[in-house]
PDB file of N, CA and C in Angstrom:
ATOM      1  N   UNK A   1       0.836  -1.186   0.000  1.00  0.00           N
ATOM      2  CA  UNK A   1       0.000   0.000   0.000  1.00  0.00           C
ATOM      3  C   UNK A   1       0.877   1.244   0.000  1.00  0.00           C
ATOM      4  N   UNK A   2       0.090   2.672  -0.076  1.00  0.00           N
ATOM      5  CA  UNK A   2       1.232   3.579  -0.401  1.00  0.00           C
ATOM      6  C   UNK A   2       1.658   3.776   1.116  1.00  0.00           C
ATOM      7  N   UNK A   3       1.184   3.780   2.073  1.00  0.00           N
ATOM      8  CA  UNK A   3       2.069   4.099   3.491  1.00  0.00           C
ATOM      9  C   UNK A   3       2.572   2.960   3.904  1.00  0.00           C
ATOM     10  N   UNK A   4       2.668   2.042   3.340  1.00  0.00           N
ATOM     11  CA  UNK A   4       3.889   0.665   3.133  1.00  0.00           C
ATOM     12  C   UNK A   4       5.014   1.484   2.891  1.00  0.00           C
ATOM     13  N   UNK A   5       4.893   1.911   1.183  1.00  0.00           N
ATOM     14  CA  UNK A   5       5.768   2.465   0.368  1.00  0.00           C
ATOM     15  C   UNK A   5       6.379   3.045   1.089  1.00  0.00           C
ATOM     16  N   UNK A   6       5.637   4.745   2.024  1.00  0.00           N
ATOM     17  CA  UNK A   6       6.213   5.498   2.358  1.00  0.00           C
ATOM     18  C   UNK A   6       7.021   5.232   3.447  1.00  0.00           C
ATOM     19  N   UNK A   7       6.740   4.186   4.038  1.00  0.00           N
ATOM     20  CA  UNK A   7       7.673   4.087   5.012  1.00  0.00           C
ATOM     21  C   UNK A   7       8.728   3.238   4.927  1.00  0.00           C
ATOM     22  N   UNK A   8       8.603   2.566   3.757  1.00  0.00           N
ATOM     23  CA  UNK A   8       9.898   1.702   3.073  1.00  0.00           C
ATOM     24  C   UNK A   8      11.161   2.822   2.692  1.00  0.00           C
ATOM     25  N   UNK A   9      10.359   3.580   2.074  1.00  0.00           N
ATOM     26  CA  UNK A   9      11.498   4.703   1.623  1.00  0.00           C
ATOM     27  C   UNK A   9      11.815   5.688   2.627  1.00  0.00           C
ATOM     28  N   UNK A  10      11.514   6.063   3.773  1.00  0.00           N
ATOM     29  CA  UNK A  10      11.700   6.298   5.334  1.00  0.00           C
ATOM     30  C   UNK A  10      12.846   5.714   5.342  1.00  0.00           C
ATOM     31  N   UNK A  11      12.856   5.210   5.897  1.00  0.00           N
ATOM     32  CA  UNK A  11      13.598   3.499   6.202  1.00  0.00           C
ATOM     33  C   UNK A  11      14.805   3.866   5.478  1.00  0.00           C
ATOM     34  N   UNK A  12      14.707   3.812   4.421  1.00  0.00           N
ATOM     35  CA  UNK A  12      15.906   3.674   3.086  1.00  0.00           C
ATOM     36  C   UNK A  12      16.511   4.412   3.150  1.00  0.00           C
ATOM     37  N   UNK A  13      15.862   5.706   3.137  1.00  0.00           N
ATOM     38  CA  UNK A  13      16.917   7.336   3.239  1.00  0.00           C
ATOM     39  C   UNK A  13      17.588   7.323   4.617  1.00  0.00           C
ATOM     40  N   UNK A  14      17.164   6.768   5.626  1.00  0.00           N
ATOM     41  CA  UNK A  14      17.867   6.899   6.864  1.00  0.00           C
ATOM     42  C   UNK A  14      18.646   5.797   7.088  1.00  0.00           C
ATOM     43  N   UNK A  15      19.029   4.583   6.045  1.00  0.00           N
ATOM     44  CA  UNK A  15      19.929   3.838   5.922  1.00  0.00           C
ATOM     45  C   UNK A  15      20.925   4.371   5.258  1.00  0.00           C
ATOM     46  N   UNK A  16      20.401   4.842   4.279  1.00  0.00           N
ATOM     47  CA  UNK A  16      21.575   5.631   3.098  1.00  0.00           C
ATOM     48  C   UNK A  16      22.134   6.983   3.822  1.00  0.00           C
ATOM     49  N   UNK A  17      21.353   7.653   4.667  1.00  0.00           N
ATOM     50  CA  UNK A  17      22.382   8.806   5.616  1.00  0.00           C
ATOM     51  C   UNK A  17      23.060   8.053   6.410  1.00  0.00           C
ATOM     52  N   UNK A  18      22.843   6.786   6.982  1.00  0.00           N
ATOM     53  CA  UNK A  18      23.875   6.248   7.922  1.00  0.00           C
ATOM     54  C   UNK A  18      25.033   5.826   7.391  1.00  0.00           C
ATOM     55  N   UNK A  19      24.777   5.047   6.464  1.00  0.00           N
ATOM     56  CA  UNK A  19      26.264   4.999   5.322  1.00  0.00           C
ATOM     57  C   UNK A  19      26.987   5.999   5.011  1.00  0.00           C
ATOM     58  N   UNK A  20      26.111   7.205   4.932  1.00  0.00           N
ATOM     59  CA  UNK A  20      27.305   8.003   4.262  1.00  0.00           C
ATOM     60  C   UNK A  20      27.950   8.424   5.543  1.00  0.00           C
ATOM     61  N   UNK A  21      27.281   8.982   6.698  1.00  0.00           N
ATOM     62  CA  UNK A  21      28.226   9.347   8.116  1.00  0.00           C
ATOM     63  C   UNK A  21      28.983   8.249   8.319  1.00  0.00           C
ATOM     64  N   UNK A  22      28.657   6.837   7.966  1.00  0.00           N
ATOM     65  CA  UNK A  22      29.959   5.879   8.447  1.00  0.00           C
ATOM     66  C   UNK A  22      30.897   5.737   7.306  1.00  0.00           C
ATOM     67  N   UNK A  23      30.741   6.155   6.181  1.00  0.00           N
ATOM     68  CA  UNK A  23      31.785   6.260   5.196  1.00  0.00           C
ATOM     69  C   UNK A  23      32.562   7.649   5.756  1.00  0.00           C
ATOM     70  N   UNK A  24      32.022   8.882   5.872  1.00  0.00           N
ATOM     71  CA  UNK A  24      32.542   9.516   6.246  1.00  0.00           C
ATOM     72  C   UNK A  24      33.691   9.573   7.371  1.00  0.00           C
ATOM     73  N   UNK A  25      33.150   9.150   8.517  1.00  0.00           N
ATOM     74  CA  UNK A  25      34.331   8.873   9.373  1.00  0.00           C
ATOM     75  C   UNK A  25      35.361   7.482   8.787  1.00  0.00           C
ATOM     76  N   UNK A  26      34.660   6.528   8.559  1.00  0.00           N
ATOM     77  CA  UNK A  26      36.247   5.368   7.965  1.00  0.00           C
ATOM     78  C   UNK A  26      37.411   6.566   6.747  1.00  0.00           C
ATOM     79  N   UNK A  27      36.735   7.138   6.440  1.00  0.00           N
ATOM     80  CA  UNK A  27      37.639   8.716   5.508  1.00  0.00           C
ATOM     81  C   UNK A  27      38.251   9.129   6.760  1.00  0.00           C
ATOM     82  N   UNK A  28      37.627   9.601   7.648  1.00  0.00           N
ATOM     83  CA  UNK A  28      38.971  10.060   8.498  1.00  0.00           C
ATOM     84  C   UNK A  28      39.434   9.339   9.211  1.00  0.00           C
ATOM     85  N   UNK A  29      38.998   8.486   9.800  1.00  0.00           N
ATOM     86  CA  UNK A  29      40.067   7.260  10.108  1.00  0.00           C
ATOM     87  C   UNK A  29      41.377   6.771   9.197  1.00  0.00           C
ATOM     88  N   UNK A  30      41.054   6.378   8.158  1.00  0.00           N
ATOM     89  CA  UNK A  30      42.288   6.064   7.098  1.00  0.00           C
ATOM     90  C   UNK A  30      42.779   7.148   7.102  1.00  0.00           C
ATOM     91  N   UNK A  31      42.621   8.096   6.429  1.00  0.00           N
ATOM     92  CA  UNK A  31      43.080   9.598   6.348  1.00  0.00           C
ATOM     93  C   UNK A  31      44.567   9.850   8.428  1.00  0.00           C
ATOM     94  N   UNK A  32      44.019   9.375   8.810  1.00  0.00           N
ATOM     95  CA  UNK A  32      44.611   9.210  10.332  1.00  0.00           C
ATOM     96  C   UNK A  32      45.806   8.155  10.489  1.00  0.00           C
ATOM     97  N   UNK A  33      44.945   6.980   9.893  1.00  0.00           N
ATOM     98  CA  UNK A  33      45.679   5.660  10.007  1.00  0.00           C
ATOM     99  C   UNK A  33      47.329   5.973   8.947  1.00  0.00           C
ATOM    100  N   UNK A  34      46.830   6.640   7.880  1.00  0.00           N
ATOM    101  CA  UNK A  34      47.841   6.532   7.044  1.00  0.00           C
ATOM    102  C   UNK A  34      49.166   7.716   7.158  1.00  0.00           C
ATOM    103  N   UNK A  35      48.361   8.759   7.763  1.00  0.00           N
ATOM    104  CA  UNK A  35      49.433   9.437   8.906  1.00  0.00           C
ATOM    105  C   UNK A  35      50.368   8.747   9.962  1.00  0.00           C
ATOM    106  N   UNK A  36      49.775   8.195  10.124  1.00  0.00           N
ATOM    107  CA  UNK A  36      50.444   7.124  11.628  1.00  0.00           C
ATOM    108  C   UNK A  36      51.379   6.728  10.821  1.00  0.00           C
ATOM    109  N   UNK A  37      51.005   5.728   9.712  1.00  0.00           N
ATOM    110  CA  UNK A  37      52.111   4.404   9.368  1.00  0.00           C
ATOM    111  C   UNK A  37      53.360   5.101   8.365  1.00  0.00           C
ATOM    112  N   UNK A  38      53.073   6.148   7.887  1.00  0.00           N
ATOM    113  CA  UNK A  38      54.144   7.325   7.243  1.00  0.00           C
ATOM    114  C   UNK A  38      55.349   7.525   8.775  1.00  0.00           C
ATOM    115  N   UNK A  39      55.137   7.356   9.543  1.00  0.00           N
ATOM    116  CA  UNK A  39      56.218   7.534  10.666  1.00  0.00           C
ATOM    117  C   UNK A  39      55.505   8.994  11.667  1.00  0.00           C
ATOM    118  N   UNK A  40      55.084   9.785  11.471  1.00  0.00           N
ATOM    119  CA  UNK A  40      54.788  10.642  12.730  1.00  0.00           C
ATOM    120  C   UNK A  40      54.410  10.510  13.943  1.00  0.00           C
ATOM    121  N   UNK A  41      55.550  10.164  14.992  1.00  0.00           N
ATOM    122  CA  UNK A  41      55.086   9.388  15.941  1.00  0.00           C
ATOM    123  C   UNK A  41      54.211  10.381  16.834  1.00  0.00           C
ATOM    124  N   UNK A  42      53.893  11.273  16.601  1.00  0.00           N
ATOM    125  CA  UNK A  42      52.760  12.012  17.646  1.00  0.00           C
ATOM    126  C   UNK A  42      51.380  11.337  17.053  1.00  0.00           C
ATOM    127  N   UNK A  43      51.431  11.352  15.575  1.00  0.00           N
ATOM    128  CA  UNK A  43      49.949  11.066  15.322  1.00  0.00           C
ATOM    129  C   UNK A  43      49.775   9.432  15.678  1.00  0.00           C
ATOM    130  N   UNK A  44      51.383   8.600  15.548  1.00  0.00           N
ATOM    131  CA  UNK A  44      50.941   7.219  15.787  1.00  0.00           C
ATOM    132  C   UNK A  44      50.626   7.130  17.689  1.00  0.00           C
ATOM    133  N   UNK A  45      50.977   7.881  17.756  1.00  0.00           N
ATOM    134  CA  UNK A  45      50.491   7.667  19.148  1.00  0.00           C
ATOM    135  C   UNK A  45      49.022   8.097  19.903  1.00  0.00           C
ATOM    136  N   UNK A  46      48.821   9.246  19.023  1.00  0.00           N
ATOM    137  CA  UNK A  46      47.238   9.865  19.409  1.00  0.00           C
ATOM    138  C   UNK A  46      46.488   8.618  18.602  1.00  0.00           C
ATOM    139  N   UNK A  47      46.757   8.269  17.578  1.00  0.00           N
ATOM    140  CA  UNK A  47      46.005   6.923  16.658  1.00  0.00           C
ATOM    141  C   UNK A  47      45.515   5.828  18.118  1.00  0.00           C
ATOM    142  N   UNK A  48      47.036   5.142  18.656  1.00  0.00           N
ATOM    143  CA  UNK A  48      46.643   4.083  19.184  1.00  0.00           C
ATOM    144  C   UNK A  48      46.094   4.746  20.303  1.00  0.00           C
ATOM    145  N   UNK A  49      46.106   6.010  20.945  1.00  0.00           N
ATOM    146  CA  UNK A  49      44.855   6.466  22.176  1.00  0.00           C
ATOM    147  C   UNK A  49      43.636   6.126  21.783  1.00  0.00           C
ATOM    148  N   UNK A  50      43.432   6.505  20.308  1.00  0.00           N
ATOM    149  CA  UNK A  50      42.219   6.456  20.027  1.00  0.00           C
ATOM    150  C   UNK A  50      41.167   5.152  19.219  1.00  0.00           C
ATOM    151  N   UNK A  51      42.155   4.516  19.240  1.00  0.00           N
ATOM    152  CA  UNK A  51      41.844   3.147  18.783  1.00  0.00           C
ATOM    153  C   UNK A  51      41.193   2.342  20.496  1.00  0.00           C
ATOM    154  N   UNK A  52      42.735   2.442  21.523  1.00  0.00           N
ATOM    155  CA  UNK A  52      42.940   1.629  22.687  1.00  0.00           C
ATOM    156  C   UNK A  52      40.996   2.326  23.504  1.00  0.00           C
ATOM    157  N   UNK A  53      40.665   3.743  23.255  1.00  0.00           N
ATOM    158  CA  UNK A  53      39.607   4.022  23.909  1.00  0.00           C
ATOM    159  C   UNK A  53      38.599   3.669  23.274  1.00  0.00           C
ATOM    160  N   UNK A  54      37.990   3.401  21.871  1.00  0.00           N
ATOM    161  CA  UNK A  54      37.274   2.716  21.303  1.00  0.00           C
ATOM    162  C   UNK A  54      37.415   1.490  21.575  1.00  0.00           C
ATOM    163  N   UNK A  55      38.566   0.312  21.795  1.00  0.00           N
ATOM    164  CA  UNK A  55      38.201  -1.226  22.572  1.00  0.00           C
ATOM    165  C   UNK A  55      37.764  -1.033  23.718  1.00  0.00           C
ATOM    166  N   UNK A  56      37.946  -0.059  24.587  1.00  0.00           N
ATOM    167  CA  UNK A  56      37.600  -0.352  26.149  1.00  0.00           C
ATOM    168  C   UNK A  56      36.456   0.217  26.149  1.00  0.00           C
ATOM    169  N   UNK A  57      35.656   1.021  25.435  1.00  0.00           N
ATOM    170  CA  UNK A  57      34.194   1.879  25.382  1.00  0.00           C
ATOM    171  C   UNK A  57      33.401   0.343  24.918  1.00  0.00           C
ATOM    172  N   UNK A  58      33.971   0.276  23.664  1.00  0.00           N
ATOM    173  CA  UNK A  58      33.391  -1.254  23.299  1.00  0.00           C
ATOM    174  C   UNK A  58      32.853  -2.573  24.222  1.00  0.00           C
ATOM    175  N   UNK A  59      34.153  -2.328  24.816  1.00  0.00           N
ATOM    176  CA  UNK A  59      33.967  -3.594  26.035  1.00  0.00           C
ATOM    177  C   UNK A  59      33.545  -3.453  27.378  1.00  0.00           C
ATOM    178  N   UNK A  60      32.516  -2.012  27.236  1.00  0.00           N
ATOM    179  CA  UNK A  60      31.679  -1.964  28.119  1.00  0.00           C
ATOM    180  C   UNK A  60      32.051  -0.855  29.363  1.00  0.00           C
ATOM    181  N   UNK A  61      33.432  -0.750  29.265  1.00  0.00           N
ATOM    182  CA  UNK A  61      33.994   0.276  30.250  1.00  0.00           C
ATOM    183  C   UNK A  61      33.776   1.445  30.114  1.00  0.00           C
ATOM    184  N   UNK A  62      33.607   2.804  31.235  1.00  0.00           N
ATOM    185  CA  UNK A  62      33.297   3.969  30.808  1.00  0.00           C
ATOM    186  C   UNK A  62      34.690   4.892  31.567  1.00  0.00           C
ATOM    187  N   UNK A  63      35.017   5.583  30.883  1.00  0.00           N
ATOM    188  CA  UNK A  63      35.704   6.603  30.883  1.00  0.00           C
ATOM    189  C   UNK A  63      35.791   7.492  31.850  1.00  0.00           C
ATOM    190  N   UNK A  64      37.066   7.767  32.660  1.00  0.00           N
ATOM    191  CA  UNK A  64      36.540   8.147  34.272  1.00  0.00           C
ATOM    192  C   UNK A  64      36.011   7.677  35.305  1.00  0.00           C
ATOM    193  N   UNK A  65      35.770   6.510  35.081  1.00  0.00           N
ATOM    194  CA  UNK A  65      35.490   5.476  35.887  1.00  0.00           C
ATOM    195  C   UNK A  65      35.939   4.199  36.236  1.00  0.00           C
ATOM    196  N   UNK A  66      36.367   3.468  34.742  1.00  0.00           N
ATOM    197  CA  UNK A  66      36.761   2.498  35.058  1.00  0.00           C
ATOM    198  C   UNK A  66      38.051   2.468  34.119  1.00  0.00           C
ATOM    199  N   UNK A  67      38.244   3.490  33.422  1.00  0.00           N
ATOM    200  CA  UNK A  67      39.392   3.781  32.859  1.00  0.00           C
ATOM    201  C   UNK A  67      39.951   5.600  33.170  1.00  0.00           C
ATOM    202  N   UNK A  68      41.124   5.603  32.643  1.00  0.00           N
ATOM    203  CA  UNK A  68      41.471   7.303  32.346  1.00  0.00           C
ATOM    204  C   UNK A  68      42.128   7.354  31.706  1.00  0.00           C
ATOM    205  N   UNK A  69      42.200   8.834  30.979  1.00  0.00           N
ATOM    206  CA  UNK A  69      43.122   9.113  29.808  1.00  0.00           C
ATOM    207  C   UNK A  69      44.400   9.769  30.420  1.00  0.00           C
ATOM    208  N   UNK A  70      45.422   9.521  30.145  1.00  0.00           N
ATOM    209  CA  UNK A  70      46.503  10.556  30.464  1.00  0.00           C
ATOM    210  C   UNK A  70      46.449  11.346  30.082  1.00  0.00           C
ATOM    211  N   UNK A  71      46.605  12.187  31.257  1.00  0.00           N
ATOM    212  CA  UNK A  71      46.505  13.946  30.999  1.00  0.00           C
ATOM    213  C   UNK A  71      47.924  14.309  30.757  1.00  0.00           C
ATOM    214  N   UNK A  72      48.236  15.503  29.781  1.00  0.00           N
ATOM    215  CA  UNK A  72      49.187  16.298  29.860  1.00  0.00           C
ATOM    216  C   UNK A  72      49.397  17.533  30.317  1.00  0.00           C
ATOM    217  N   UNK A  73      50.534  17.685  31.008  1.00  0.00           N
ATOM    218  CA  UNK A  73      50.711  19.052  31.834  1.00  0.00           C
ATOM    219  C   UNK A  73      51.882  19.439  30.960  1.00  0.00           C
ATOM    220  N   UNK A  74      51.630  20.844  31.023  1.00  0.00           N
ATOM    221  CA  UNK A  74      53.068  21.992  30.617  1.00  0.00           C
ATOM    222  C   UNK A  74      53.340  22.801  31.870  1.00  0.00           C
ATOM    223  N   UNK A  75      54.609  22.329  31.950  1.00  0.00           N
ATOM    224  CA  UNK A  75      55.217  23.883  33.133  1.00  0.00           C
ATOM    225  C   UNK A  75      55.658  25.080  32.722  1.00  0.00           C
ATOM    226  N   UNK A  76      56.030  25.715  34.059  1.00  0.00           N
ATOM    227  CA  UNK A  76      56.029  27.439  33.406  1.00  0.00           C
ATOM    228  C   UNK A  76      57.462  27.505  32.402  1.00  0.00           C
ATOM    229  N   UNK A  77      58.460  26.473  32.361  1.00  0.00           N
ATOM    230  CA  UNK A  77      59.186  26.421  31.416  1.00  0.00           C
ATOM    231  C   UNK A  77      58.980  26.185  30.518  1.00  0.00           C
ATOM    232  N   UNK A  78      58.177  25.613  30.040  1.00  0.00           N
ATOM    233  CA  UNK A  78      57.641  25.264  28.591  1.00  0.00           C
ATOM    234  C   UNK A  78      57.754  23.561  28.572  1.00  0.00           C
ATOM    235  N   UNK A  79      58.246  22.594  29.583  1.00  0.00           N
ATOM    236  CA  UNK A  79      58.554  21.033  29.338  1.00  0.00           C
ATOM    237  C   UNK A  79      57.118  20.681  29.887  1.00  0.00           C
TER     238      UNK A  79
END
């Protein structure tokens, strides 16, 4: 029927926007990843932060709680 239809194609367009936001980010992911493996070890290292906090979010842990991020400090010297 047509409000079958219409809600088939509902459905569809909000599958096809989800693809494109998850194509979008795997673009900046690679775009990231391929920074890393070129040698810049700041970005290979912010990479595996951000990889290592996506397995532990994954696996149920929350942030500030059952994990933490290392913080960085600067002193008044600049180290």
């Amino acid at each position: 029927t047509y409000d079958d239809e219409n809600r088939q194609r509902a459905t569809l367009k909000e599958q096809i926007k989800q693809m494109a936001e998850l194509n979008k980010t795997m673009s900046e992911d690679a775009k990231n990843l391929t920074k890393a493996l070129k040698g810049d070890s700041k970005t290979q290292g912010n990479w595996g932060e951000v990889i290592l906090q996506r397995i532990l979010e994954k696996s149920g842990l929350r942030k500030d709680e059952e994990y933490f991020v290392e913080q960085s400090v600067t002193m008044d010297d600049g180290r």
